[in-house]
N, C-alpha and C. Protein backbone atom coordinates (compact mmCIF):
# COMPACT_ATOMS: atom_id res chain seq x y z
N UNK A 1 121.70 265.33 255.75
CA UNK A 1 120.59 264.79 255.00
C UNK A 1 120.01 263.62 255.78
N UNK A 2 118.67 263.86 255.69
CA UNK A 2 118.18 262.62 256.69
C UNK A 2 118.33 261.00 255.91
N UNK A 3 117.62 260.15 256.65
CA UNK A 3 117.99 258.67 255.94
C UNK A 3 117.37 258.19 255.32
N UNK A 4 116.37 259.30 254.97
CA UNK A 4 115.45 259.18 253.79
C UNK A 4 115.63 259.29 252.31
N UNK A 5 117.24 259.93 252.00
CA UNK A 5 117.50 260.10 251.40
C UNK A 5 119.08 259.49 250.96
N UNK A 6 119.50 258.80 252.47
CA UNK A 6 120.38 258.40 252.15
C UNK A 6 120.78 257.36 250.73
N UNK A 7 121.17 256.86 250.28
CA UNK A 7 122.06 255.78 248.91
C UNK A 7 123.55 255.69 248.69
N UNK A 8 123.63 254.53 248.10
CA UNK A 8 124.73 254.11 247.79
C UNK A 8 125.25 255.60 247.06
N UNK A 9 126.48 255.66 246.64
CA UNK A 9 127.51 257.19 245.87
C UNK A 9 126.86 256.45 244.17
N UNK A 10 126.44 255.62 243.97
CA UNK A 10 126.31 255.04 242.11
C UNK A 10 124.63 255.08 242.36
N UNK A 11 123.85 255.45 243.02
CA UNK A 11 122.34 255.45 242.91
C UNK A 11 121.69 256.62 242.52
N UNK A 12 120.99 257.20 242.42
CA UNK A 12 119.88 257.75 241.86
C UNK A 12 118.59 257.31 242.59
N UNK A 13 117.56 258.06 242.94
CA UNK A 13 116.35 258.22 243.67
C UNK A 13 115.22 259.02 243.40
N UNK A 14 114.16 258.79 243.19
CA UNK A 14 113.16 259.53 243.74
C UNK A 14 112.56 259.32 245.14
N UNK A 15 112.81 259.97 246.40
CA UNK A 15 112.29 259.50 247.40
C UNK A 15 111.49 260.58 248.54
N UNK A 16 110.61 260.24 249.17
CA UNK A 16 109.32 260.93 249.89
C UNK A 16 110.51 261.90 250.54
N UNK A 17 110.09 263.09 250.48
CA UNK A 17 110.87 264.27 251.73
C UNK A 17 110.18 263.65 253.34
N UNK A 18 110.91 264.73 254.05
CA UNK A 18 110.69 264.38 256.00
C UNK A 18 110.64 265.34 256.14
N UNK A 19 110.43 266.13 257.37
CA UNK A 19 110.56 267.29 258.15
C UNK A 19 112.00 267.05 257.96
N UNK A 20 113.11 266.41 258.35
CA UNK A 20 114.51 266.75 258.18
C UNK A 20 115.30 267.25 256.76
N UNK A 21 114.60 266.89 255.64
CA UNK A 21 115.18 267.62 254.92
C UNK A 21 114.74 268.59 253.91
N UNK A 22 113.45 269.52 254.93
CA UNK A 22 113.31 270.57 254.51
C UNK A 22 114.29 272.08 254.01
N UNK A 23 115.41 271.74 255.37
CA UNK A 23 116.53 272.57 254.99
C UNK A 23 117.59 272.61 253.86
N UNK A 24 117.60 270.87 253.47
CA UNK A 24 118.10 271.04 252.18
C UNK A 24 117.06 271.53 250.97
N UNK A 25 116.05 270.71 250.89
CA UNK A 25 114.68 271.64 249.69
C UNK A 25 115.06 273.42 249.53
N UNK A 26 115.01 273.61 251.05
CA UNK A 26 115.48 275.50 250.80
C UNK A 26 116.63 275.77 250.68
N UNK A 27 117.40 274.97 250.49
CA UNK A 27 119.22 275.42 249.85
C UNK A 27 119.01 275.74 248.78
N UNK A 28 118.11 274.09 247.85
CA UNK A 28 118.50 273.92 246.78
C UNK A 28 117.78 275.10 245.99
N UNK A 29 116.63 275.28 246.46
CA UNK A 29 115.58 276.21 246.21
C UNK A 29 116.40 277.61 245.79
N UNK A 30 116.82 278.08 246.66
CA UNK A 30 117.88 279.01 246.55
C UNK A 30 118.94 279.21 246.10
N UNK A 31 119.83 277.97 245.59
CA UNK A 31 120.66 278.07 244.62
C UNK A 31 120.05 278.22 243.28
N UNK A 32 119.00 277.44 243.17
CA UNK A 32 118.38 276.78 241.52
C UNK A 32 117.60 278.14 241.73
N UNK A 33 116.79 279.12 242.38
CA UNK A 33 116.26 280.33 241.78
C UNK A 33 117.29 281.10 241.40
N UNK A 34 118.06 281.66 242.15
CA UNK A 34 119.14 282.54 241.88
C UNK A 34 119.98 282.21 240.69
N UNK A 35 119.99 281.20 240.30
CA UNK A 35 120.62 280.88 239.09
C UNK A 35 119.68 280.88 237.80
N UNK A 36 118.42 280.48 237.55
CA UNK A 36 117.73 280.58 236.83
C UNK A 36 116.69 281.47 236.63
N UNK A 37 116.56 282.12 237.53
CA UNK A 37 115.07 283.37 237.57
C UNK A 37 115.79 284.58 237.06
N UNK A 38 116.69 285.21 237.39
CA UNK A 38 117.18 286.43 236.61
C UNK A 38 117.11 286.87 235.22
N UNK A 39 116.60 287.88 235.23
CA UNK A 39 116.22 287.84 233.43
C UNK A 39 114.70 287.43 233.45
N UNK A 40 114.53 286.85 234.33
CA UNK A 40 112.86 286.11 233.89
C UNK A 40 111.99 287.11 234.99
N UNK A 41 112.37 287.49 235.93
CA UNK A 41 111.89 288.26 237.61
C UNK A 41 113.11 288.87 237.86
N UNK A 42 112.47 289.92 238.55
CA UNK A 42 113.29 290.99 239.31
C UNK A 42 114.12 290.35 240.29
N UNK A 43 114.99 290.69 240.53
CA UNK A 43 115.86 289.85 242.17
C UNK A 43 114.86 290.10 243.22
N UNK A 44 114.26 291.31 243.46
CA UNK A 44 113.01 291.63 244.67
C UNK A 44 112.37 290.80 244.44
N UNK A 45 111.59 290.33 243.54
CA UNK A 45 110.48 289.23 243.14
C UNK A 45 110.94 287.69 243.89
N UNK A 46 112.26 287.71 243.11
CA UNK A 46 112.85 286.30 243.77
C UNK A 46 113.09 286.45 245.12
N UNK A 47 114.04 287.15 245.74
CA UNK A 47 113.68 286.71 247.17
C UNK A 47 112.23 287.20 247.91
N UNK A 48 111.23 287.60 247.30
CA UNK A 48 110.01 287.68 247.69
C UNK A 48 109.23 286.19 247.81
N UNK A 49 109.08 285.52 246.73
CA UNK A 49 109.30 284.65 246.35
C UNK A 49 109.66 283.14 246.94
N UNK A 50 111.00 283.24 247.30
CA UNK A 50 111.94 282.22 248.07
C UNK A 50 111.36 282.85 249.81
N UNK A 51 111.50 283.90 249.80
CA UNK A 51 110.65 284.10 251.26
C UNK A 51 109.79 283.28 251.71
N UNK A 52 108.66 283.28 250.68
CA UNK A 52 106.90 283.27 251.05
C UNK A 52 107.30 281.79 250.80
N UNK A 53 107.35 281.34 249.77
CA UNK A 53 107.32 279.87 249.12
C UNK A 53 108.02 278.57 249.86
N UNK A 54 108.87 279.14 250.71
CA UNK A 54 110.31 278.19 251.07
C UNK A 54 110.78 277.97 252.62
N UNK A 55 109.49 279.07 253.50
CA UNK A 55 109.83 279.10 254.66
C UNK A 55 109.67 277.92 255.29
N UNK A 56 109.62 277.19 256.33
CA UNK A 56 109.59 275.48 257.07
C UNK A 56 108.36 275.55 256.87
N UNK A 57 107.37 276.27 257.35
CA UNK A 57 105.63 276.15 257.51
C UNK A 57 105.57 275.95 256.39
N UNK A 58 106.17 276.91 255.49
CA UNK A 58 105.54 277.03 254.04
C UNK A 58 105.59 275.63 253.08
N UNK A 59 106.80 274.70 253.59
CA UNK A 59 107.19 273.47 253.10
C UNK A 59 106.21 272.36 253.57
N UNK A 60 105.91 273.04 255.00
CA UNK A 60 105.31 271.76 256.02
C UNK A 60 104.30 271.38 255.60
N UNK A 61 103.43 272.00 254.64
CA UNK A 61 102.24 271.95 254.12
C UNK A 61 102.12 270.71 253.30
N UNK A 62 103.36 270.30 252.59
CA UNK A 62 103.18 269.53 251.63
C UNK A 62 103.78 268.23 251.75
N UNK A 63 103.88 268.16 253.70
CA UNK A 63 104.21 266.93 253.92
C UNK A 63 103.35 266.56 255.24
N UNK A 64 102.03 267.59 255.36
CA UNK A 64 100.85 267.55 256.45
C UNK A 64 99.62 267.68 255.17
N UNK A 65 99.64 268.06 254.45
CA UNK A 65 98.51 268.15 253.60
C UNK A 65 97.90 267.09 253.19
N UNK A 66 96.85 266.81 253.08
CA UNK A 66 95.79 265.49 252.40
C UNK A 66 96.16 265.60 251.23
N UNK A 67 96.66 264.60 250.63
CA UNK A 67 96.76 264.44 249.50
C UNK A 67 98.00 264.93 249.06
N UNK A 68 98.78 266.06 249.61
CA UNK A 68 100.31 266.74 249.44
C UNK A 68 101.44 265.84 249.19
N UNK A 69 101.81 266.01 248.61
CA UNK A 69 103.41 265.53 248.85
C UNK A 69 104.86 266.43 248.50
N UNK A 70 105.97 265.80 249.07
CA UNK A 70 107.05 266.92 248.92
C UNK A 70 108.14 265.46 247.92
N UNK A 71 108.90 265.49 247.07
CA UNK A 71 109.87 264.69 246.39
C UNK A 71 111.16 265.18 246.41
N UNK A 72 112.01 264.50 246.79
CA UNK A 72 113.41 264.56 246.40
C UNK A 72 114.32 263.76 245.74
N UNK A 73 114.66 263.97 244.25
CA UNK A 73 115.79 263.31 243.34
C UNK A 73 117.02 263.53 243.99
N UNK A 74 117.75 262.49 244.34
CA UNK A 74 118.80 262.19 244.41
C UNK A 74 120.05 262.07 243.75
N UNK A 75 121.09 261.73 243.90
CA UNK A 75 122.31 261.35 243.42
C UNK A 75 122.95 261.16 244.16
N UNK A 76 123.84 260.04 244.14
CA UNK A 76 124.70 259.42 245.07
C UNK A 76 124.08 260.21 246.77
N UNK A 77 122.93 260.13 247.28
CA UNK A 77 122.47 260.59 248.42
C UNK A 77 122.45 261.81 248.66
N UNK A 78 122.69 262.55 247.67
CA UNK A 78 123.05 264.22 247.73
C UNK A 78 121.30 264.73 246.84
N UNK A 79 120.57 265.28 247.33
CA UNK A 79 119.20 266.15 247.00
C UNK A 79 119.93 267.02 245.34
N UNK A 80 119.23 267.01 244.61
CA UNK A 80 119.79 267.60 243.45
C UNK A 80 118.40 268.15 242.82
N UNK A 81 117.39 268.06 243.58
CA UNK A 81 116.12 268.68 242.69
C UNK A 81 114.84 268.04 244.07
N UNK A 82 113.65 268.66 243.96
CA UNK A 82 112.56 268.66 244.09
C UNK A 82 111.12 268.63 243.22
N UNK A 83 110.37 268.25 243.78
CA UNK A 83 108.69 268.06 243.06
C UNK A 83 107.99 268.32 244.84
N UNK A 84 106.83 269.38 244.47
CA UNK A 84 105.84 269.26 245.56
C UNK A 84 104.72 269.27 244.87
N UNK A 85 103.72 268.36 245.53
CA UNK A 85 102.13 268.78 244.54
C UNK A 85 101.18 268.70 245.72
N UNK A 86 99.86 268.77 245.68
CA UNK A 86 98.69 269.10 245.90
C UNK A 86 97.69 269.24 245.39
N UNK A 87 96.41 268.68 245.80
CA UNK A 87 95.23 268.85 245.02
C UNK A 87 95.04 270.07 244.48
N UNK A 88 94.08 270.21 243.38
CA UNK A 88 93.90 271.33 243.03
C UNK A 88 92.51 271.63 243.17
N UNK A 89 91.82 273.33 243.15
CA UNK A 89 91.01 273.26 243.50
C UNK A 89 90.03 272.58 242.50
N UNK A 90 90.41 272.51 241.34
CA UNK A 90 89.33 271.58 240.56
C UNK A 90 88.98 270.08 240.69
N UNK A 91 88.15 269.63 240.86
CA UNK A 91 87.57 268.52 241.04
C UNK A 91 89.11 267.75 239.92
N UNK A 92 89.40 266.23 240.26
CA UNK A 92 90.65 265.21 240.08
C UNK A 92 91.12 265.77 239.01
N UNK A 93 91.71 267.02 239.78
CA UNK A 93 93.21 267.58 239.41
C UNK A 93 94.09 267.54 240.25
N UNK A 94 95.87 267.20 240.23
CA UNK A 94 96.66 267.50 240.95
C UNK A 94 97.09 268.97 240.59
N UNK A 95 97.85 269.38 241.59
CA UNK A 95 98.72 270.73 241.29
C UNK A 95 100.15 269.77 241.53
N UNK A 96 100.67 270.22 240.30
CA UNK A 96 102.39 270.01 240.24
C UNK A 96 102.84 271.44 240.88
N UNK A 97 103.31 271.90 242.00
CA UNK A 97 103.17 273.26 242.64
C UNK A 97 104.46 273.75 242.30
N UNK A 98 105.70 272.65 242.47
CA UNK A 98 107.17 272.71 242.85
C UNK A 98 107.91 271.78 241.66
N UNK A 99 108.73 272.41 240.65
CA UNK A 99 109.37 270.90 240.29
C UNK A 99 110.85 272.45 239.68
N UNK A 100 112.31 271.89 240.34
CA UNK A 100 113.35 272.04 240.30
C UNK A 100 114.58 271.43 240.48
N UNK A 101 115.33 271.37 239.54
CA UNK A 101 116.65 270.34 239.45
C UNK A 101 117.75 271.50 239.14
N UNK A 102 118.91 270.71 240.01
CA UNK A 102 120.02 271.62 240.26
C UNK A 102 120.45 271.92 238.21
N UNK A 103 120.56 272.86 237.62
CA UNK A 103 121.57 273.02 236.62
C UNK A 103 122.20 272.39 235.90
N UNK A 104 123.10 271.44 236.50
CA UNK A 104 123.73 270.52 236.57
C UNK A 104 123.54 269.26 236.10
N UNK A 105 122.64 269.21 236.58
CA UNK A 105 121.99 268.12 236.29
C UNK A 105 120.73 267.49 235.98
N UNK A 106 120.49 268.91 234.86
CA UNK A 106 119.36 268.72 233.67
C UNK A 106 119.95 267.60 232.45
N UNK A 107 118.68 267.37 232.02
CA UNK A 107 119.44 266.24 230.70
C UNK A 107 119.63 265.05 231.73
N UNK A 108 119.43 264.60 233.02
CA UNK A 108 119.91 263.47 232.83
C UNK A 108 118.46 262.63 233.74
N UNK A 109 117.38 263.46 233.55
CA UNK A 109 115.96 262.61 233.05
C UNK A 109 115.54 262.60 234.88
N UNK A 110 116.24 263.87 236.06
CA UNK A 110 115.36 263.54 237.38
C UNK A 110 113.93 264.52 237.13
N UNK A 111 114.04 265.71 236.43
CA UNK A 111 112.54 266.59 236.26
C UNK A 111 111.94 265.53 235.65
N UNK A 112 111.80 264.50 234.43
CA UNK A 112 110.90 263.64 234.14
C UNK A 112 109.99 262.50 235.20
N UNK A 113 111.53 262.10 235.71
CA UNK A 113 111.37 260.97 236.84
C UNK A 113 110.38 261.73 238.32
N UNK A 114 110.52 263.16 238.79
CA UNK A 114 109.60 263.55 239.28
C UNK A 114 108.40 263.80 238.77
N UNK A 115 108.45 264.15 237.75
CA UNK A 115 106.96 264.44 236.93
C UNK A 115 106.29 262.74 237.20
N UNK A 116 107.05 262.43 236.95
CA UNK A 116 106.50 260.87 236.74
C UNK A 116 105.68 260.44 238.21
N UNK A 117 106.52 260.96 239.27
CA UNK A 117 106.35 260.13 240.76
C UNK A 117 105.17 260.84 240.92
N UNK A 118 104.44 262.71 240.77
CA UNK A 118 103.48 262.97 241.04
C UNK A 118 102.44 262.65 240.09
N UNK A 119 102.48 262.19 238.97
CA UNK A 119 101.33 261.81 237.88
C UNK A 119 100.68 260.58 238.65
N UNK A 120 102.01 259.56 239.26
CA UNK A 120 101.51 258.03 239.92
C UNK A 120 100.67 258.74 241.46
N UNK A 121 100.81 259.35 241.60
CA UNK A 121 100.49 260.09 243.11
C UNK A 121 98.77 260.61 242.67
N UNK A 122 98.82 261.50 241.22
CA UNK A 122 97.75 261.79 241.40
C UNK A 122 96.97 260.66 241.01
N UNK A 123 97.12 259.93 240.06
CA UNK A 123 96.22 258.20 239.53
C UNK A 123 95.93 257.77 240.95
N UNK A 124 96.92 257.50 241.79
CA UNK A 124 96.23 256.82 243.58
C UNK A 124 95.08 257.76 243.65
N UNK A 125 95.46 258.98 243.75
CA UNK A 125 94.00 259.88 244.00
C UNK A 125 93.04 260.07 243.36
N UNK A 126 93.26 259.44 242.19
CA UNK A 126 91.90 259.01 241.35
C UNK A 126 91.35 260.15 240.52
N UNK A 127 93.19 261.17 240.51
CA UNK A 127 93.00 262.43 239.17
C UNK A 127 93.26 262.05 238.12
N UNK A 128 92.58 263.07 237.39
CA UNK A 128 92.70 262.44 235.64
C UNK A 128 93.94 263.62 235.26
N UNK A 129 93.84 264.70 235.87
CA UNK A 129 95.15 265.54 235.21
C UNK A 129 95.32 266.35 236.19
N UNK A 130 96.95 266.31 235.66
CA UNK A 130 97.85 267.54 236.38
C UNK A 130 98.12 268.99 235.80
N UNK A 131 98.05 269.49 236.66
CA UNK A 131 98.44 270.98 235.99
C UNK A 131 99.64 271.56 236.92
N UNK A 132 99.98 272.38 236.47
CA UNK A 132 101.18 273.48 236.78
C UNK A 132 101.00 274.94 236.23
N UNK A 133 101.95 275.61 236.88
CA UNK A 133 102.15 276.94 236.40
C UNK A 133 103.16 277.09 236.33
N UNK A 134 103.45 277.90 235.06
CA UNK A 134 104.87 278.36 234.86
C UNK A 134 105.38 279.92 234.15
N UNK A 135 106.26 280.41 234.25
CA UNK A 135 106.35 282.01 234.03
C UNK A 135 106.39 281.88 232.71
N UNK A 136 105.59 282.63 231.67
CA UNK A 136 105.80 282.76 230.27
C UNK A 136 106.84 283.50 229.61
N UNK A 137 107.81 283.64 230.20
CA UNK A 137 108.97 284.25 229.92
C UNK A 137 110.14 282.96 230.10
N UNK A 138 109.77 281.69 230.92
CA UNK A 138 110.31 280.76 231.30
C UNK A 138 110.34 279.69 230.21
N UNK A 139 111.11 279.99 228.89
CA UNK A 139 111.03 279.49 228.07
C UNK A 139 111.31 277.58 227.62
N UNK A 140 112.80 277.81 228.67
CA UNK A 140 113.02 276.32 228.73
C UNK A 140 112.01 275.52 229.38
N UNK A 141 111.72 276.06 230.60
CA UNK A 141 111.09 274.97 231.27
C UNK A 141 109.24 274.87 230.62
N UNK A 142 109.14 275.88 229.64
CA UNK A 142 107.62 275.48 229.13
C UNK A 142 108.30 274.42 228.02
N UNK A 143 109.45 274.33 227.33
CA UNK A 143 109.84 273.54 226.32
C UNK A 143 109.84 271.88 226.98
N UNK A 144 110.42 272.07 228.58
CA UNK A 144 110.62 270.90 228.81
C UNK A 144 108.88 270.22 229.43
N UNK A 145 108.53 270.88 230.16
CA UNK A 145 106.83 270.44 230.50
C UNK A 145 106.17 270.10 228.99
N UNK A 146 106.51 270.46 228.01
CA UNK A 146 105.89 269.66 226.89
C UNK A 146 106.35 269.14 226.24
N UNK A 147 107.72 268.54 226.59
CA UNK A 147 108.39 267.30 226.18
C UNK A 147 107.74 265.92 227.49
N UNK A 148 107.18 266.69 228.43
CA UNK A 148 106.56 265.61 229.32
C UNK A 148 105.19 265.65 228.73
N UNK A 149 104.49 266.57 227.84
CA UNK A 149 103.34 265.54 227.94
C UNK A 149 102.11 266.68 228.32
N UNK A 150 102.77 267.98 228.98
CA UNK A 150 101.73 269.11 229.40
C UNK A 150 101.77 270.37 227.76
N UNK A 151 100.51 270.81 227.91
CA UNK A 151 100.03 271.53 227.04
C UNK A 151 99.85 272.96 227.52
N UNK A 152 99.66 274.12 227.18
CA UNK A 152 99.11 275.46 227.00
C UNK A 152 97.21 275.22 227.39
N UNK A 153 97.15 275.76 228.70
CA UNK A 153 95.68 275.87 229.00
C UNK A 153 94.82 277.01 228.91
N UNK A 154 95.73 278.14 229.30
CA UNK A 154 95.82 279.23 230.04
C UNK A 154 96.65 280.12 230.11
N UNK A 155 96.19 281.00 230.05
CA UNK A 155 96.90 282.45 230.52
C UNK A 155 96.44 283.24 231.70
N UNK A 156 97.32 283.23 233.02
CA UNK A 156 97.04 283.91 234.05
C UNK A 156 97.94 284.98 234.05
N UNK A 157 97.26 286.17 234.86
CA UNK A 157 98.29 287.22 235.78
C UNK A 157 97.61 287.39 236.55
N UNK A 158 98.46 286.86 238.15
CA UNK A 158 98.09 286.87 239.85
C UNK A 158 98.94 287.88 240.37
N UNK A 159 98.03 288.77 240.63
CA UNK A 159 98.55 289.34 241.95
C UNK A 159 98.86 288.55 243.12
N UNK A 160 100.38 288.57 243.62
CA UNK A 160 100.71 287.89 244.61
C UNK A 160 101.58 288.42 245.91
N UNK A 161 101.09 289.70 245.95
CA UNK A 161 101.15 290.63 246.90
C UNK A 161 102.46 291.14 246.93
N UNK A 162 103.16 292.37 247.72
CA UNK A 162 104.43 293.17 247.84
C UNK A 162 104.47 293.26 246.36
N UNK A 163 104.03 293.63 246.00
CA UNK A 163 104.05 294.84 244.74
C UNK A 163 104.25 293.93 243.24
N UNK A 164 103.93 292.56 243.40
CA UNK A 164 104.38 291.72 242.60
C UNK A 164 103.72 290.62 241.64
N UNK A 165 103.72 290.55 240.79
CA UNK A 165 102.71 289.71 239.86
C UNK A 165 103.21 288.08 239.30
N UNK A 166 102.24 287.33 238.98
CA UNK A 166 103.04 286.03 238.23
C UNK A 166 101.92 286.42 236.85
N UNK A 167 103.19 286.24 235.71
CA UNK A 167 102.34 286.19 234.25
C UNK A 167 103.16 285.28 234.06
N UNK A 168 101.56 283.91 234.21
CA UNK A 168 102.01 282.52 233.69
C UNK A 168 101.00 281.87 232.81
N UNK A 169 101.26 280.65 232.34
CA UNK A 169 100.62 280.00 231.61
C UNK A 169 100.31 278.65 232.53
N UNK A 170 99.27 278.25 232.49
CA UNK A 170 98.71 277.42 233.26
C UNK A 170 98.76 275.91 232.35
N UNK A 171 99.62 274.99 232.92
CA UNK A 171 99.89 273.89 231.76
C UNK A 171 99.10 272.91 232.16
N UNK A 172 98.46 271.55 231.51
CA UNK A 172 98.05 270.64 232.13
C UNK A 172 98.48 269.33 231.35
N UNK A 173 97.96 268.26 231.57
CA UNK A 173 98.37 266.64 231.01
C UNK A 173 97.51 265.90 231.37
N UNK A 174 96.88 265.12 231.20
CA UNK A 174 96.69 263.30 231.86
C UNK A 174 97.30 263.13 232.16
N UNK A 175 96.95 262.15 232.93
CA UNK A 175 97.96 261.47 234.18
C UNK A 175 97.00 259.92 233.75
């Protein structure tokens, strides 16, 4: 883990990702889908998915992008979750693109504390709201995005190529 992420073993973090610890983002990525997407997506879907979404380029974007950013929650210096966002194409909107926490260590308030770091991210950029997408079959995590504060905007289904669709609900908030 780079020293961007390093902390004391009793700390807790939200702190900016690097090119160095892109490789952990795609561990965690890959533990936390495989554990939670089943039942919700096909296994083909998921590593379709973790393919396209998770490759280094595919990460690099959101730590070369205007306005991008990549987040990593911590614990005792160990990566335990992510947040990536990006403008959206609507005029001062962010995209919340990425937000995942190990299993483990839900309930103990790092998905809020990231929600939190990209809401302050999009206010610098002078957005009034964030949005996200999320699978409508993805029951907890629409329960928990509106314990933060995001609402029901939308109903999408994207074709997102290799034979595969997202049917999501498009959430948004103030920021």
């Amino acid at each position: 883990m780079s020293a961007s992420v390093a902390q004391t073993a009793s700390q807790t973090a939200i702190v900016a990702a690097v090119a160095a610890d892109l490789p952990a983002v795609q561990r965690l990525a890959d533990v936390i889908w495989r554990r939670h997407y089943p039942g919700i997506i096909s296994e083909a879907q998921i590593d379709y998915m973790l393919a396209r979404g998770y490759a280094v380029d595919a990460l690099e974007r959101y730590l070369t992008g205007e306005g991008a950013g990549l987040l990593l929650a911590t614990d005792g210096g160990v990566a335990v979750g992510f947040a990536a966002y990006m403008p959206a194409a609507e005029p001062a909107t962010m995209r919340l693109d990425k937000l995942y926490v190990l299993q483990e260590h839900h309930g103990r308030g790092f998905g809020r504390r990231l929600i939190d770091a990209v809401a302050a991210a999009a206010r610098a950029q002078r957005c009034t709201t964030c949005i996200l997408s999320v699978n409508k079959q993805n029951a907890n995590s629409i329960r928990a995005y509106e314990r933060c504060g995001f609402a029901i905007r939308e109903a999408v289904v994207v074709d997102i190529g290799g034979g595969h669709m997202m049917d999501d609900y498009v959430m948004a908030r103030a920021v």
